[in-house]
Each structure stands twice: as structure tokens, then as C-alpha cells.
Protein backbone atom coordinates (compact mmCIF):
# COMPACT_ATOMS: atom_id res chain seq x y z
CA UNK A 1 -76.59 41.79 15.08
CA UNK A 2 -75.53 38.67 16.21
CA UNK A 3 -76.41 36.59 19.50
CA UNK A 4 -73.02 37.14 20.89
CA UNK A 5 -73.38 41.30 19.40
CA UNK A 6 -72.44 44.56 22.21
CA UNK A 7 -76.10 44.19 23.53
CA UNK A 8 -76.03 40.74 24.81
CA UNK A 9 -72.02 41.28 26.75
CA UNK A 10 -73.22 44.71 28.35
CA UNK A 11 -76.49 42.74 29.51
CA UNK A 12 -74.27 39.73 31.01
CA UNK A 13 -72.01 42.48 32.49
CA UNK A 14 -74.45 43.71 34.00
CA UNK A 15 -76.07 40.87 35.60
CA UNK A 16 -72.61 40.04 36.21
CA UNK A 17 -72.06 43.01 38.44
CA UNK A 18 -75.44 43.04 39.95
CA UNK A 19 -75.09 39.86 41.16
CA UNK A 20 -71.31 40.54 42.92
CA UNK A 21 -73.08 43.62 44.33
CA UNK A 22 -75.45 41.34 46.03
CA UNK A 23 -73.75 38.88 47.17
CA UNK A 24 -70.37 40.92 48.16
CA UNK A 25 -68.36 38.35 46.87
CA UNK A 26 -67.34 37.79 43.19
CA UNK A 27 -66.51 33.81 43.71
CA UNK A 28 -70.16 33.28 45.31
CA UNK A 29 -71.76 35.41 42.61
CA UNK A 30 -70.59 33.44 39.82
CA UNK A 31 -71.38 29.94 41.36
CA UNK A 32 -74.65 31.43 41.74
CA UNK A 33 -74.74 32.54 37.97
CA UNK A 34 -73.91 29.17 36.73
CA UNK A 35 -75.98 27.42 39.26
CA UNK A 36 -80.05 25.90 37.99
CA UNK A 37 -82.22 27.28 39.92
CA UNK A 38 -86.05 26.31 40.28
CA UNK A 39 -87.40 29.98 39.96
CA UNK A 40 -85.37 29.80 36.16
CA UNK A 41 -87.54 26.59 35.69
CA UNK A 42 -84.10 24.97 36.26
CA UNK A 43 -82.15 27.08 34.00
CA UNK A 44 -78.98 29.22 35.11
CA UNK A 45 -79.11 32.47 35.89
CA UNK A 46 -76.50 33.43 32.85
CA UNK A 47 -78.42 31.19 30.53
CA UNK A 48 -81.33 33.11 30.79
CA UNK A 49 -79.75 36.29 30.57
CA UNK A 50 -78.93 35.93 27.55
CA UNK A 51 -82.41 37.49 26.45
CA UNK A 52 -83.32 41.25 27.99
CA UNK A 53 -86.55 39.74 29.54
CA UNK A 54 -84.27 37.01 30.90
CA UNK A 55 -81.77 39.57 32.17
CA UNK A 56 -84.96 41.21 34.13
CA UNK A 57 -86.20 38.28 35.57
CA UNK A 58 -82.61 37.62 37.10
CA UNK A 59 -82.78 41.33 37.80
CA UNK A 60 -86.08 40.73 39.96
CA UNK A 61 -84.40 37.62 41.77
CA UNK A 62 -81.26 39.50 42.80
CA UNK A 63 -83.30 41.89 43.99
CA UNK A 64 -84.91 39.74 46.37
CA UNK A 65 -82.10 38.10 47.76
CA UNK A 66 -80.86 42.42 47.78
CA UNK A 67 -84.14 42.74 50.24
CA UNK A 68 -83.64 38.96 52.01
CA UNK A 69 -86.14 37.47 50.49
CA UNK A 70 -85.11 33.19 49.20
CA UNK A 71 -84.47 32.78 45.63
């Protein structure tokens, strides 16, 4: 399977969706996915979702912000 195979788009979907879930607004959630962010070690969130343990540490952050925590 390739990098770009079925696994990695239902993983980006998903982080995709989780993240407009959160933040109740699509435009918002995808400047946030595209954004650096120190807690990625300045990477994007979509960058590092390319990877299943990437996906969960995004996972873990949106959660936060879910629960009002700063991410």
C-alpha cells in the first residue's frame, strides 16, 4: 500500500471531522489543521496525521480543546 493508500484518507477524514466537531465550524477547523502548532513540535496538525500515532496524538489535542483545555 502506498502513502496516499484507503488507510491514510479515512485517517485524514477522520481527523478532518473530529476537528469540525470541535470547533463547530468547518472554516476554523481547517485553519487549525494547517496551522504549526508547538505541541506538534511545530508541525501541522494534518502533517502529522498522516501516520496512525500522529492521527492519535491530534486525536488527544482535539480532545482537550473538546474538554477546554489550551492546545
Amino acid at each position: 500500500m502506498t502513502r496516499s493508500g484507503p488507510c491514510e484518507a479515512e485517517r485524514l477524514l477522520r481527523i478532518q471531522t473530529l476537528a469540525e466537531d470541535t470547533f463547530a465550524d468547518k472554516e476554523k477547523a481547517h485553519r487549525w489543521l494547517r496551522h504549526p502548532l508547538a505541541e506538534l513540535l511545530g508541525e501541522a496538525p494534518l502533517t502529522i496525521a498522516q501516520t496512525e500515532a500522529g492521527a492519535k496524538a491530534v486525536e488527544a489535542i482535539l480532545g482537550k480543546i473538546a474538554w477546554g483545555a489550551t492546545a
